[in-house]
C-alpha atoms as a PDB file:
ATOM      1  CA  UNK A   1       0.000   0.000   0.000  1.00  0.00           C
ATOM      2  CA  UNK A   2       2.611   2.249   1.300  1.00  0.00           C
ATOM      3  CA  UNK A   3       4.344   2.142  -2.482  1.00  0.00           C
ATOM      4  CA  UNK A   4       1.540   2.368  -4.468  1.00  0.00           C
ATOM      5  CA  UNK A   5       0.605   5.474  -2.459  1.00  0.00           C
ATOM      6  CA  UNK A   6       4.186   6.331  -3.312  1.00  0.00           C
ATOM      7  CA  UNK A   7       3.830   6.119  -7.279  1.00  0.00           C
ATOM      8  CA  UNK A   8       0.801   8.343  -6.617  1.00  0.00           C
ATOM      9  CA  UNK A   9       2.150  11.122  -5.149  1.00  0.00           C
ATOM     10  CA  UNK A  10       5.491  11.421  -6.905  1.00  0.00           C
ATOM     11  CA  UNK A  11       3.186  11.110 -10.288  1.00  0.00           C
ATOM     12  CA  UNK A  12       3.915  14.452 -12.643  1.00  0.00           C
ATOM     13  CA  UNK A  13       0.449  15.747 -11.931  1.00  0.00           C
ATOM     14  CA  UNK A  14      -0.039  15.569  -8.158  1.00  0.00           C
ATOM     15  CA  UNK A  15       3.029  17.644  -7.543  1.00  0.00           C
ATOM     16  CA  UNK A  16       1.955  19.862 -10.393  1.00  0.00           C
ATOM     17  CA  UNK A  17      -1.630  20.488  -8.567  1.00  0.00           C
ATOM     18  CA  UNK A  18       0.217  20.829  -5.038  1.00  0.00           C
ATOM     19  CA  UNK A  19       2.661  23.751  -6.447  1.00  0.00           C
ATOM     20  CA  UNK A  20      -0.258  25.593  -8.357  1.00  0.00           C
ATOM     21  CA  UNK A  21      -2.547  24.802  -5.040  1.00  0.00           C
ATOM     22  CA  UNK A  22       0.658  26.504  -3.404  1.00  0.00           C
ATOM     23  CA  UNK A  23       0.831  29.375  -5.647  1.00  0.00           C
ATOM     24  CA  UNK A  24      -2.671  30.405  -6.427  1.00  0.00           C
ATOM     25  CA  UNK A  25      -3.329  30.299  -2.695  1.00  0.00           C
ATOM     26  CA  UNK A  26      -0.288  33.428  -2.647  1.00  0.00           C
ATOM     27  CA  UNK A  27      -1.793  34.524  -5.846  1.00  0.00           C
ATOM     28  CA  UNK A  28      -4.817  35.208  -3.526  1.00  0.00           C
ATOM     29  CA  UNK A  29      -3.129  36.685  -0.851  1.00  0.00           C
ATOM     30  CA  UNK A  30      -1.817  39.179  -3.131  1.00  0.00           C
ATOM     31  CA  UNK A  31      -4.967  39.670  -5.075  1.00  0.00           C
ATOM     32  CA  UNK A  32      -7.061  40.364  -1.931  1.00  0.00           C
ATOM     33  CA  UNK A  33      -4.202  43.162  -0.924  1.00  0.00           C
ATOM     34  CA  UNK A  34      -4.730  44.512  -4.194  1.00  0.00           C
ATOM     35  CA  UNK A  35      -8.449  45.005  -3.883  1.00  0.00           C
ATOM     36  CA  UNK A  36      -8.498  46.141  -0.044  1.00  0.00           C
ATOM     37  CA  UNK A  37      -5.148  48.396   0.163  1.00  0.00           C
ATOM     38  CA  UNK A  38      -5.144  50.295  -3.246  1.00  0.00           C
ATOM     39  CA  UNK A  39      -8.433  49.353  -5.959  1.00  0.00           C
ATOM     40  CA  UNK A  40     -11.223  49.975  -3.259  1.00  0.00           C
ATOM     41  CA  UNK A  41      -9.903  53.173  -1.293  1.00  0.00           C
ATOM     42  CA  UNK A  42      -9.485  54.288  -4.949  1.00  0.00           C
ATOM     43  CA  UNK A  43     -13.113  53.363  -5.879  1.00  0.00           C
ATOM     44  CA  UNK A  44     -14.080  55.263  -2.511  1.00  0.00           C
ATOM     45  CA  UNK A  45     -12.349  58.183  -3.147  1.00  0.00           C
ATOM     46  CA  UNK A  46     -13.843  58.628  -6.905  1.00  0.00           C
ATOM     47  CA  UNK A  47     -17.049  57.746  -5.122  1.00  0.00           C
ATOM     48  CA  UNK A  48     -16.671  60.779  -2.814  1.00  0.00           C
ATOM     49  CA  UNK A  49     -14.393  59.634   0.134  1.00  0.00           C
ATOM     50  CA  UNK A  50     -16.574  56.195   1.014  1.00  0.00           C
ATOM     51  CA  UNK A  51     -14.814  53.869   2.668  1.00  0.00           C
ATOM     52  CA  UNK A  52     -16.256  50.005   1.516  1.00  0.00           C
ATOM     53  CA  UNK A  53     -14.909  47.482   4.065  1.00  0.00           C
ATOM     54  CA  UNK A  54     -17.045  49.914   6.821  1.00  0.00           C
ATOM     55  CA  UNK A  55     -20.320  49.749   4.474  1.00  0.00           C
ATOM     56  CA  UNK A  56     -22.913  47.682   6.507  1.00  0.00           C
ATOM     57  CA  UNK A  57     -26.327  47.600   7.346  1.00  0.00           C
ATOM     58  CA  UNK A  58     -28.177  46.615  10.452  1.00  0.00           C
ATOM     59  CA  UNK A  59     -31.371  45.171  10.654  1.00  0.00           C
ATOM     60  CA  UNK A  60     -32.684  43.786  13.727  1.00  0.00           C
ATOM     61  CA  UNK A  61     -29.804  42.008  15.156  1.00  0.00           C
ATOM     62  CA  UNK A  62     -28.050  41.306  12.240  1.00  0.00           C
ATOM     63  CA  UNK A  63     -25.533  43.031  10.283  1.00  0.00           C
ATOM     64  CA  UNK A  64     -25.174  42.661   6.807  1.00  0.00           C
ATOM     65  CA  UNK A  65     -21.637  44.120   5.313  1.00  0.00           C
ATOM     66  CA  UNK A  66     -22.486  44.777   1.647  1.00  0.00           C
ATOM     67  CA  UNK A  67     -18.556  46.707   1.441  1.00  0.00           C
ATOM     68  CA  UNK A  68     -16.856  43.491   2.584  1.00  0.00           C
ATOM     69  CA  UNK A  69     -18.874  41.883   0.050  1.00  0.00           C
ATOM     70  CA  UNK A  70     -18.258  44.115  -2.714  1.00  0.00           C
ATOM     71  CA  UNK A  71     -14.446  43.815  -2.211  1.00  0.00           C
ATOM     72  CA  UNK A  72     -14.978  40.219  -2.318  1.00  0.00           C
ATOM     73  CA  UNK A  73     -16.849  40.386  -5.498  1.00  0.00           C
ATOM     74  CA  UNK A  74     -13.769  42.208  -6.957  1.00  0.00           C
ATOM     75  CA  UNK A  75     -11.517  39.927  -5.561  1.00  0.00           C
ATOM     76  CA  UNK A  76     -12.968  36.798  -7.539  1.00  0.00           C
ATOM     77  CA  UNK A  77     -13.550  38.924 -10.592  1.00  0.00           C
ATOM     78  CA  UNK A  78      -9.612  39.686 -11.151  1.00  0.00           C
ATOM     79  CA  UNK A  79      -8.943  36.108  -9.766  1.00  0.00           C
ATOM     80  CA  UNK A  80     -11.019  34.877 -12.442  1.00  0.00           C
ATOM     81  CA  UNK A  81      -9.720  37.344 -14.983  1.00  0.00           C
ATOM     82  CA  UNK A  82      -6.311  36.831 -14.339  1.00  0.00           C
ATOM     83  CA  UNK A  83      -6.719  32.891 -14.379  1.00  0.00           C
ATOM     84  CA  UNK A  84      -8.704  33.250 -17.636  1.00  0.00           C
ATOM     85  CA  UNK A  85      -6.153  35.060 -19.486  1.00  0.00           C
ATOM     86  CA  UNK A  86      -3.108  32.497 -18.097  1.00  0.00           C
ATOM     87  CA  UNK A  87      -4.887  29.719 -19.901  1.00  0.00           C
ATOM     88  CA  UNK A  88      -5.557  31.492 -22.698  1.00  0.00           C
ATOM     89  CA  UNK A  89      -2.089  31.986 -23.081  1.00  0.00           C
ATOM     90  CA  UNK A  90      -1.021  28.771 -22.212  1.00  0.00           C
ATOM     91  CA  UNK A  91      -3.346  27.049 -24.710  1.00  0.00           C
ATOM     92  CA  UNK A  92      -1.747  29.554 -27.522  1.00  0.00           C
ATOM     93  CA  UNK A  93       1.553  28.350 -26.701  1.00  0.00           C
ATOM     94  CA  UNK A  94       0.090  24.388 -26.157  1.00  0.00           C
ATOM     95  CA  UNK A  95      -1.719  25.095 -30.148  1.00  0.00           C
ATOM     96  CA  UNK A  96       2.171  26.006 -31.154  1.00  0.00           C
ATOM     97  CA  UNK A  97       3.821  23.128 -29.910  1.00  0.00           C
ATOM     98  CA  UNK A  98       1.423  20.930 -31.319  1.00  0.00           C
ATOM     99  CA  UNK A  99       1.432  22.100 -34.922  1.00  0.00           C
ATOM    100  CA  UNK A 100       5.243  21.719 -35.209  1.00  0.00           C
ATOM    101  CA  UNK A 101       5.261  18.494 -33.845  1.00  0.00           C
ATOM    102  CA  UNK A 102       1.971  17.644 -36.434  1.00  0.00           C
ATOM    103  CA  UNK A 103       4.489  19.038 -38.851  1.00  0.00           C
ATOM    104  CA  UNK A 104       7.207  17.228 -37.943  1.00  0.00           C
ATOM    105  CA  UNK A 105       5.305  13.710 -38.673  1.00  0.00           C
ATOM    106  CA  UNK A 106       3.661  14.989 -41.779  1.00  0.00           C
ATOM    107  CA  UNK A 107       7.416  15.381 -42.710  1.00  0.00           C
ATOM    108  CA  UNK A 108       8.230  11.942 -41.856  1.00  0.00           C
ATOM    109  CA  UNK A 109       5.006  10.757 -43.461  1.00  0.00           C
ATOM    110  CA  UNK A 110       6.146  12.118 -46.533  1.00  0.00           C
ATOM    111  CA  UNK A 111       9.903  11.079 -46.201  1.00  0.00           C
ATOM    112  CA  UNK A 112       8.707   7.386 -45.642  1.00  0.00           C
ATOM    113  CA  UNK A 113       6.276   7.582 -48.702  1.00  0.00           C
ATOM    114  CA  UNK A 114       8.974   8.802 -50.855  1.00  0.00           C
ATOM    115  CA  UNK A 115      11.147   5.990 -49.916  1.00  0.00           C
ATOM    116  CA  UNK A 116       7.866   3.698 -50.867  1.00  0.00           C
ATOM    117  CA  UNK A 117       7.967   5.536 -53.848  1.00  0.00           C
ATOM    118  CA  UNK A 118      11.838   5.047 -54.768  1.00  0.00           C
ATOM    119  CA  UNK A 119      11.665   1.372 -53.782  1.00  0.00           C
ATOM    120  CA  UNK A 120       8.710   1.191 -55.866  1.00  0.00           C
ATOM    121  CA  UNK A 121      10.898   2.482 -58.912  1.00  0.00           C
ATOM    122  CA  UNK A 122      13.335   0.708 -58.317  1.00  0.00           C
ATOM    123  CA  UNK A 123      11.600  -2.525 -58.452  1.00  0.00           C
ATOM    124  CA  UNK A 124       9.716  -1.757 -61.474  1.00  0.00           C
ATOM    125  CA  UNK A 125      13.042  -0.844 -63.199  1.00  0.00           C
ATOM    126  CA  UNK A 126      14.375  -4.229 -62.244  1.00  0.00           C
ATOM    127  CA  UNK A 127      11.413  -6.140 -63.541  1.00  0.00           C
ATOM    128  CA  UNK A 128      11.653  -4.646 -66.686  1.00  0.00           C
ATOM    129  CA  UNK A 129      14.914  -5.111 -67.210  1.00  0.00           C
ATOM    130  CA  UNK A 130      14.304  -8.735 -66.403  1.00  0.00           C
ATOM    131  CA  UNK A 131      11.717  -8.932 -68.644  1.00  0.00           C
ATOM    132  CA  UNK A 132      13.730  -7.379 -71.538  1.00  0.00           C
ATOM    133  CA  UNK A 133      16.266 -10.206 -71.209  1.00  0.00           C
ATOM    134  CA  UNK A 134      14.308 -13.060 -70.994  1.00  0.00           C
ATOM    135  CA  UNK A 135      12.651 -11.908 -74.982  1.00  0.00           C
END
């Protein structure tokens, strides 16, 4: 058990999930920053000095903090953005690789039928000059 768990988790695509688990939860980190510490005072100041992560409502006994909510809103939508684009751009480079390497078999496709082709010649040159001798 204890190997077979062991050819799991060194497999190519666990530690590849564990680093971008790793990184995107950073990503976050810095993300959220972004939103709290320089997009929303921004927004608040355009907006006439409001201040977003202080933006709640009380009703009854509850409070309901539509700022915090707003910033997280923002959060997800450049998280998502930022995401989006990085595969984008990964695909385009993916879409590269694999026409050069369709290319490069479509050139040994045609190499290989060319030698058909030659051998092919050949043989037919070599049957008619057999024929040609035996008249």
């Amino acid at each position: 058990m204890w190997s077979e768990f062991k050819k799991f988790a060194l497999k190519g695509n666990v530690l590849d999930l564990a680093v971008g688990v790793i990184i995107g939860g950073a990503f976050g980190k810095i993300v959220t920053s972004l939103v709290n510490d320089l997009i929303m005072p921004l927004v608040g100041i355009l907006l006439g000095g409001i201040d977003f992560s202080k933006q709640e409502y009380t009703f009854l006994d509850a409070t309901i903090k539509y700022g915090a909510f707003l910033q997280t809103v923002v959060d997800f939508l450049i998280i998502s953005l930022s995401i989006f684009l990085f595969i984008r751009f990964l695909s385009r480079f993916k879409k590269k690789e694999e026409t050069a390497e369709a290319a490069a078999v479509i050139n040994k496709t045609e190499e290989l039928l060319a030698e058909i082709r030659d051998l092919l010649k050949e043989n037919q040159t070599a049957i008619s000059r057999t024929e040609g001798k035996n008249e």
